[in-house]
C-alpha atoms as a PDB file:
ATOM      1  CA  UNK A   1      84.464 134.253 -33.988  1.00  0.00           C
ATOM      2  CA  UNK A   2      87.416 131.812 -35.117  1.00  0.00           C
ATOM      3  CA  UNK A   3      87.285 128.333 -32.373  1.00  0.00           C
ATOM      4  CA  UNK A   4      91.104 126.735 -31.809  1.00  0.00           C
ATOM      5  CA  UNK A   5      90.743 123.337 -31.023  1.00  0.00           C
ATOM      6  CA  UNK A   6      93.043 121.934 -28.609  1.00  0.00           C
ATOM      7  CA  UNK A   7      93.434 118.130 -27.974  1.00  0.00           C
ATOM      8  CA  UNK A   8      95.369 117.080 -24.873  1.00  0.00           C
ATOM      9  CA  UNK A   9      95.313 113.702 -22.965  1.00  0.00           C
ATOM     10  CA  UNK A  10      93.338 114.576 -19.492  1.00  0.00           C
ATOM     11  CA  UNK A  11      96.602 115.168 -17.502  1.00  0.00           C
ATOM     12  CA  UNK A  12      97.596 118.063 -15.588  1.00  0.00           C
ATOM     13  CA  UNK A  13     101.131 118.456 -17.862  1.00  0.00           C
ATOM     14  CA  UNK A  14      99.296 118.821 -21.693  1.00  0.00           C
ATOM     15  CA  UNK A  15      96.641 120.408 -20.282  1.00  0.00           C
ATOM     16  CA  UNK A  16      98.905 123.088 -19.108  1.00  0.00           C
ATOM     17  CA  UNK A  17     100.630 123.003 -22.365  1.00  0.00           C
ATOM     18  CA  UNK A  18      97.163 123.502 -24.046  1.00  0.00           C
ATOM     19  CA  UNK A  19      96.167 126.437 -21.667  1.00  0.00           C
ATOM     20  CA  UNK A  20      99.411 127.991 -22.223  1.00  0.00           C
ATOM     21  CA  UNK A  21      98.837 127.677 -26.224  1.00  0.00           C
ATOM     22  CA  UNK A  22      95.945 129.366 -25.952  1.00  0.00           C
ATOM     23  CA  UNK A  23      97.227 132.144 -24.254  1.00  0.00           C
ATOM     24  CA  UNK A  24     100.105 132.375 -26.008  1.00  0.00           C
ATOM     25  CA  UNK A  25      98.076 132.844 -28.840  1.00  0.00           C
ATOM     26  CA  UNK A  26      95.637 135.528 -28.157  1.00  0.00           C
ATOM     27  CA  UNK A  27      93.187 132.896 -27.038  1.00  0.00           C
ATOM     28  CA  UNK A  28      90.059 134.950 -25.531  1.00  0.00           C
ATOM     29  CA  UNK A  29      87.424 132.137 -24.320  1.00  0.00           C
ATOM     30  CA  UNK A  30      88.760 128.582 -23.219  1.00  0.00           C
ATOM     31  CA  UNK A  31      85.502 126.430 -22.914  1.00  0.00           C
ATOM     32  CA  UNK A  32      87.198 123.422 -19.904  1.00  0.00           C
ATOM     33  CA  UNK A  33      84.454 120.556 -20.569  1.00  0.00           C
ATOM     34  CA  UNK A  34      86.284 118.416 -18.272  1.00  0.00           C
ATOM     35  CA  UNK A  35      86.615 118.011 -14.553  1.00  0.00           C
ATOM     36  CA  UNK A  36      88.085 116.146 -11.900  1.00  0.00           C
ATOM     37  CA  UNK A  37      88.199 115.651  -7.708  1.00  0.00           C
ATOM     38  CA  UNK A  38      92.159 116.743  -7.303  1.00  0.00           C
ATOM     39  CA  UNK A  39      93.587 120.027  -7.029  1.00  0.00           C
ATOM     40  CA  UNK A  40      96.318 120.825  -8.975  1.00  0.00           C
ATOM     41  CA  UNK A  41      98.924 124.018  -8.517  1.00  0.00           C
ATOM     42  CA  UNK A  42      99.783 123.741 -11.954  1.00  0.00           C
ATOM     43  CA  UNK A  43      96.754 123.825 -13.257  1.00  0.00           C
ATOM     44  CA  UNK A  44      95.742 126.832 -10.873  1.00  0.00           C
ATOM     45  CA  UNK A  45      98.727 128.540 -12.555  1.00  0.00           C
ATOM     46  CA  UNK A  46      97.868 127.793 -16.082  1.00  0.00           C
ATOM     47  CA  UNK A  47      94.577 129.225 -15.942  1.00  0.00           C
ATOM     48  CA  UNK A  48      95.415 132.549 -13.336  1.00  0.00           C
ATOM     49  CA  UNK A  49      98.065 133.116 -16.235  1.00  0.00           C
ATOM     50  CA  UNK A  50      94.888 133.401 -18.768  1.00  0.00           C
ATOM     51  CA  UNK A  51      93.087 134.700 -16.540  1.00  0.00           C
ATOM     52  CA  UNK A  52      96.172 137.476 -16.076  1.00  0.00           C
ATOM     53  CA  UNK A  53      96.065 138.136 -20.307  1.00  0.00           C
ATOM     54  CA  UNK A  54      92.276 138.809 -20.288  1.00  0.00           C
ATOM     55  CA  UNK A  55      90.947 135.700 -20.868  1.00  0.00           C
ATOM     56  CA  UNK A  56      87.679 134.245 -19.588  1.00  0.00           C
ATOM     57  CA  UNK A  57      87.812 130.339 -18.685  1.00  0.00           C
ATOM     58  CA  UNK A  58      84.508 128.867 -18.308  1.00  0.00           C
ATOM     59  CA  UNK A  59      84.291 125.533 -16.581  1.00  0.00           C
ATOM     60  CA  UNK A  60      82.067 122.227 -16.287  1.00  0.00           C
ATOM     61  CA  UNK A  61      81.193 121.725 -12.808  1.00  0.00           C
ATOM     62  CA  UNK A  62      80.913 117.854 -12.749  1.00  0.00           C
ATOM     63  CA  UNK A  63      78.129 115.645 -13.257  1.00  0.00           C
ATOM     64  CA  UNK A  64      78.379 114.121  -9.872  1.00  0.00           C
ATOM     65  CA  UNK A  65      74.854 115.525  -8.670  1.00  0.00           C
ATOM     66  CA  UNK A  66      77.258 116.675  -5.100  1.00  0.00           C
ATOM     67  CA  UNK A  67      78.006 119.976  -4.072  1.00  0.00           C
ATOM     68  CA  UNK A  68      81.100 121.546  -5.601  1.00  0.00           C
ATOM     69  CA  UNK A  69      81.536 123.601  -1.909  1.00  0.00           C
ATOM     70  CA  UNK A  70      81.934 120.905   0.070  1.00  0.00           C
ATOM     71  CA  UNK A  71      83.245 118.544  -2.701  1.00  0.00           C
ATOM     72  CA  UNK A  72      85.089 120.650  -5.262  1.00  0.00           C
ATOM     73  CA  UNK A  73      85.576 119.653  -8.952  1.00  0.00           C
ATOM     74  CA  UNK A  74      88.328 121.193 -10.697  1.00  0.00           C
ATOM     75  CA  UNK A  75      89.112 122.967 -12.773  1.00  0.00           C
ATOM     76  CA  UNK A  76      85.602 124.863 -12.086  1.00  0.00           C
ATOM     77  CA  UNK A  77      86.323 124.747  -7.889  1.00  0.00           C
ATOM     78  CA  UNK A  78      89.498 127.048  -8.678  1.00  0.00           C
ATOM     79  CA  UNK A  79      88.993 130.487  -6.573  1.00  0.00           C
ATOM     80  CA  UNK A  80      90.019 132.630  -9.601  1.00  0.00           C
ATOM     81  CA  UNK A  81      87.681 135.418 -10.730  1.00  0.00           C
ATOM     82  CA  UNK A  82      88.458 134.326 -14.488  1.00  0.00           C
ATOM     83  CA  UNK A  83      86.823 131.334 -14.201  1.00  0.00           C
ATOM     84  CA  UNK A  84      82.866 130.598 -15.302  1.00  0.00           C
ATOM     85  CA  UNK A  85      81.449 127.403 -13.093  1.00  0.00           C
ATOM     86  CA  UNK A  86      78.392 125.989 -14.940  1.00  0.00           C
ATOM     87  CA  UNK A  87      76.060 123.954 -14.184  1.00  0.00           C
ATOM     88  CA  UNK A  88      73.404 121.933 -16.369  1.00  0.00           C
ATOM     89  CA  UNK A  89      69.439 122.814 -16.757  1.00  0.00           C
ATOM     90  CA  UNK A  90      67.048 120.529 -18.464  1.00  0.00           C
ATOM     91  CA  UNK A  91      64.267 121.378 -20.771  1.00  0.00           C
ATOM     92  CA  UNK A  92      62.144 122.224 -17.843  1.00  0.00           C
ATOM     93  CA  UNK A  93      64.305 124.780 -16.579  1.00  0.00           C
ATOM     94  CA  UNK A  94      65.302 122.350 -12.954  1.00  0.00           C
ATOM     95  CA  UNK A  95      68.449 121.874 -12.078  1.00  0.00           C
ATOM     96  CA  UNK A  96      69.496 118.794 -14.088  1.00  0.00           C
ATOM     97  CA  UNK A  97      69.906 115.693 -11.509  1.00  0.00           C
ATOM     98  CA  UNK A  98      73.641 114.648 -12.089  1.00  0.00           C
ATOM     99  CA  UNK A  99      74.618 118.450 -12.215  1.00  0.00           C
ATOM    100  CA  UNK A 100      76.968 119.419  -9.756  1.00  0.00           C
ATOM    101  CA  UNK A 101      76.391 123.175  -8.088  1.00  0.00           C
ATOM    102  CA  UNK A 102      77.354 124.903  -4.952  1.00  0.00           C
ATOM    103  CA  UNK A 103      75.867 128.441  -3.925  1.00  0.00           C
ATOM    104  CA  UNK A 104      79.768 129.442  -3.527  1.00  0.00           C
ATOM    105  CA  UNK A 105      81.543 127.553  -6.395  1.00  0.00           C
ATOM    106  CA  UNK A 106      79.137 127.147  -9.449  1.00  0.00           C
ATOM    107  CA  UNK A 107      77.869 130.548 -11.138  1.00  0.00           C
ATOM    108  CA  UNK A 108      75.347 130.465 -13.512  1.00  0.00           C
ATOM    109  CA  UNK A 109      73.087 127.174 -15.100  1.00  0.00           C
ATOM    110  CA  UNK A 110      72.700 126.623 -18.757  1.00  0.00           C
ATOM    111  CA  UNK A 111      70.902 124.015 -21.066  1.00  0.00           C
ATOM    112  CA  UNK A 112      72.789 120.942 -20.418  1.00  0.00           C
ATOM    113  CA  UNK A 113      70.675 117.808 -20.626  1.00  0.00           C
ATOM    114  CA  UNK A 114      69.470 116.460 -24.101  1.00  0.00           C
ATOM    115  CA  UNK A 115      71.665 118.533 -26.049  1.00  0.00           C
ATOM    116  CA  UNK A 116      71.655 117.501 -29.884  1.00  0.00           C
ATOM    117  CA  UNK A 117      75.024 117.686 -31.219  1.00  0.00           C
ATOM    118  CA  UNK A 118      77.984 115.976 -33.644  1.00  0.00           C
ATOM    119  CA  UNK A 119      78.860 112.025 -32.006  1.00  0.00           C
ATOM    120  CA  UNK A 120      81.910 109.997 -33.867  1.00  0.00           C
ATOM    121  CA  UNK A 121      81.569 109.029 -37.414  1.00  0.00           C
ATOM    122  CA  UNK A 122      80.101 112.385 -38.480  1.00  0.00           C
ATOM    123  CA  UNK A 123      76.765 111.040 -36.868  1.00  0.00           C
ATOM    124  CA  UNK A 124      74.263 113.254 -34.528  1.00  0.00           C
ATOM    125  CA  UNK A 125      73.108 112.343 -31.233  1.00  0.00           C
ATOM    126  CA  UNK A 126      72.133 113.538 -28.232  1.00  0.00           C
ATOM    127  CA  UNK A 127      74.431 114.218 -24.699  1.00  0.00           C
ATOM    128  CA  UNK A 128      73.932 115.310 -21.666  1.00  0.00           C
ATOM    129  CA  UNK A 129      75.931 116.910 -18.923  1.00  0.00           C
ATOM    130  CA  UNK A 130      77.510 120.241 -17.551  1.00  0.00           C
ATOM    131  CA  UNK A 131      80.154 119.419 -20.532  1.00  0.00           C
ATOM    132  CA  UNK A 132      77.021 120.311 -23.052  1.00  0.00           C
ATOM    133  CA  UNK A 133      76.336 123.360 -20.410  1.00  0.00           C
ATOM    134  CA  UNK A 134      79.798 125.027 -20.309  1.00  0.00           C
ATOM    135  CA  UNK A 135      79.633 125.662 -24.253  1.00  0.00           C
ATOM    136  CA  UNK A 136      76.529 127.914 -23.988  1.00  0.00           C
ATOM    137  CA  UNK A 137      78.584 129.845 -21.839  1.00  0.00           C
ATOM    138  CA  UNK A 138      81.897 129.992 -23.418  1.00  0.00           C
ATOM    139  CA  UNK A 139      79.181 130.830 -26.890  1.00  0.00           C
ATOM    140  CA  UNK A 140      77.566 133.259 -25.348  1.00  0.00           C
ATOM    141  CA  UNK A 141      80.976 135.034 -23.808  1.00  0.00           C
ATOM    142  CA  UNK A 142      82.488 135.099 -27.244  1.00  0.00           C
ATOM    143  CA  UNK A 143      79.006 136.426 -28.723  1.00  0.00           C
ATOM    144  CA  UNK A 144      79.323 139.323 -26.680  1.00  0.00           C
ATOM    145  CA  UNK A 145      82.793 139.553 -27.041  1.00  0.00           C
ATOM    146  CA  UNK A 146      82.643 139.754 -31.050  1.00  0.00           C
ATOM    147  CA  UNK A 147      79.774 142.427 -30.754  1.00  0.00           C
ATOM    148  CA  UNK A 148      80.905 144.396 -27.748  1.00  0.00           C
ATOM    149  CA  UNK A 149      85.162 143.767 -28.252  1.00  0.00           C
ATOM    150  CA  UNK A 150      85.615 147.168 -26.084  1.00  0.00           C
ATOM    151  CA  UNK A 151      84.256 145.305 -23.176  1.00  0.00           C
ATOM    152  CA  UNK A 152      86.720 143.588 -20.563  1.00  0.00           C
ATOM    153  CA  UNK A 153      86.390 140.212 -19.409  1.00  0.00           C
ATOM    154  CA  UNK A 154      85.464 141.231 -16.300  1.00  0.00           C
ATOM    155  CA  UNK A 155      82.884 143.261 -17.977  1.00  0.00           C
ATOM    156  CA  UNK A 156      81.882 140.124 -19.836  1.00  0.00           C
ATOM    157  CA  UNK A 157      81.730 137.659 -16.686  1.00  0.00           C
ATOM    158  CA  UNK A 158      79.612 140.387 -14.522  1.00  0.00           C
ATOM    159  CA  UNK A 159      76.993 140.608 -18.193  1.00  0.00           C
ATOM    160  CA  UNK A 160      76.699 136.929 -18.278  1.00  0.00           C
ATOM    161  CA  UNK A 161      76.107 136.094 -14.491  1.00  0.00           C
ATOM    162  CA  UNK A 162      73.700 138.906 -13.772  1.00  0.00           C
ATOM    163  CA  UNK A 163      71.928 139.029 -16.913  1.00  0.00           C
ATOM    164  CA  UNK A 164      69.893 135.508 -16.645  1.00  0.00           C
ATOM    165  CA  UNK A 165      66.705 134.685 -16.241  1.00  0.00           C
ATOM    166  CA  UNK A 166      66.445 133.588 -12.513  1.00  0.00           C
ATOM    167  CA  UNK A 167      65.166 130.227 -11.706  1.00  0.00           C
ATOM    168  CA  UNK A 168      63.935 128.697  -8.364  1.00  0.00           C
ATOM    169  CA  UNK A 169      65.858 125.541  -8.916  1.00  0.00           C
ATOM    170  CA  UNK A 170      68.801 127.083  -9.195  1.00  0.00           C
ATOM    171  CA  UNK A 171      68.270 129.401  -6.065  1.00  0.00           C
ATOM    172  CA  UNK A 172      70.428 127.887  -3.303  1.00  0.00           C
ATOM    173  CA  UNK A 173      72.430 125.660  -5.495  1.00  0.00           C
ATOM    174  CA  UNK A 174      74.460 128.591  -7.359  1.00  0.00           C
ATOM    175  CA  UNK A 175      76.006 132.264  -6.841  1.00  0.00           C
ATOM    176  CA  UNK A 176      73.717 133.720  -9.073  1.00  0.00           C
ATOM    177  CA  UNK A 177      70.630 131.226  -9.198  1.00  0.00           C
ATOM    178  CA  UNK A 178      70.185 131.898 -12.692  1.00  0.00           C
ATOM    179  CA  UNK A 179      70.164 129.929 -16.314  1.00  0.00           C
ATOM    180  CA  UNK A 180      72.020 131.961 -19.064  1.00  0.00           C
ATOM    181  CA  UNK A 181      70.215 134.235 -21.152  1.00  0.00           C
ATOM    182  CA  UNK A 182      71.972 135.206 -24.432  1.00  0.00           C
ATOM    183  CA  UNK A 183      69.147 137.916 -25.380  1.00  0.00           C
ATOM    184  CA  UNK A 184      69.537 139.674 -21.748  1.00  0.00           C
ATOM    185  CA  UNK A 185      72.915 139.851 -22.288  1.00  0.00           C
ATOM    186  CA  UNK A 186      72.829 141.859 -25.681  1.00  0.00           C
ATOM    187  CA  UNK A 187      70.050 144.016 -25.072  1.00  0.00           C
ATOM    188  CA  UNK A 188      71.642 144.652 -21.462  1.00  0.00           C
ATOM    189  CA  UNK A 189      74.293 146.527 -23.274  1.00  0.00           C
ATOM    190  CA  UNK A 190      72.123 148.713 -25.330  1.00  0.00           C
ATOM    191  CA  UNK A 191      69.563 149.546 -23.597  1.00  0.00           C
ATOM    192  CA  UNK A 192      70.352 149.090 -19.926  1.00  0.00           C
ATOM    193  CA  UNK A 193      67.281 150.085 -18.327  1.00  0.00           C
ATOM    194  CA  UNK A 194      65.076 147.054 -19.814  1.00  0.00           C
ATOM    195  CA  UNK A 195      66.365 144.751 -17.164  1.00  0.00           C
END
């Protein structure tokens, strides 16, 4: 797995430029740890056009603690098939209280609060929000992708949201109700019949 990253200044015109860099090339897995209350059709574009090449984009929902169905937060609110909403977890496996979700709009959970990772000044610390949840995601997409690369993204997406473990505080608060599980996902694949 080879990670491009891609700086751009939290507007809708270089993060279009980004997107479309990506694409253009051969970009698989865009990991979108950012989010924001306005729709844009540029945006929407941007990502159907990845979406379009086979790409999978997979999306923060917010850390507002609302409800992404009634409220949306984009990019994850976009209704494109390519797109991964995500929610955060915490170590108990609950719903993490500033996670966004929305049984229409958010997909799948993943391990979001307390996660120990690189700050500024090459020091560690730890973060929390659905911006530390989207990575397990886009990780586990490109995990699969780098040991299954005959699989579509569609493929991919379907693996990842129905191979979870289900949890009851994520039932009613997202499509699937379940928190990623990268093991399910591999051993899904070869040997179907354990799930």
């Amino acid at each position: 797995v080879k990670i491009m990253a891609l700086r751009f200044g939290l507007d809708v015109v270089s993060e279009v430029r980004a997107i479309n860099f990506a694409r253009q090339n051969g970009v698989k897995i865009i990991n979108a740890s950012f989010s924001g209350p306005g729709f844009s059709q540029a945006e929407y574009d941007a990502i159907e056009a990845f979406q379009n090449a086979g790409g999978i984009f997979v999306a923060a929902a917010s850390n507002e603690g609302t409800n992404n169905d009634t409220a949306p937060y984009y990019p994850a609110s976009h209704d494109l098939p390519g797109i991964i909403s995500v929610a955060a977890t915490n170590q108990l496996d609950e719903l993490a209280s500033f996670s966004n979700f929305g049984v229409s709009s958010v997909d799948v959970g993943a391990p979001g609060a307390n996660i120990a990772g690189l700050l500024i000044a090459n020091q560690y610390g730890y973060l929390s929000g659905t911006s530390m949840a989207a990575p397990h995601v886009a990780g586990l997409a490109a995990l699969i992708t780098a040991t299954y690369p005959e699989l579509t993204s569609t493929q991919i997406k379907s693996l990842i949201l129905n191979t979870g473990d289900s949890l009851s505080s994520l039932q009613n608060k997202t499509l699937t109700g379940k928190r990623v599980n990268a093991y399910l996902s591999l051993i899904h694949i070869s040997e179907p019949t354990r799930l």
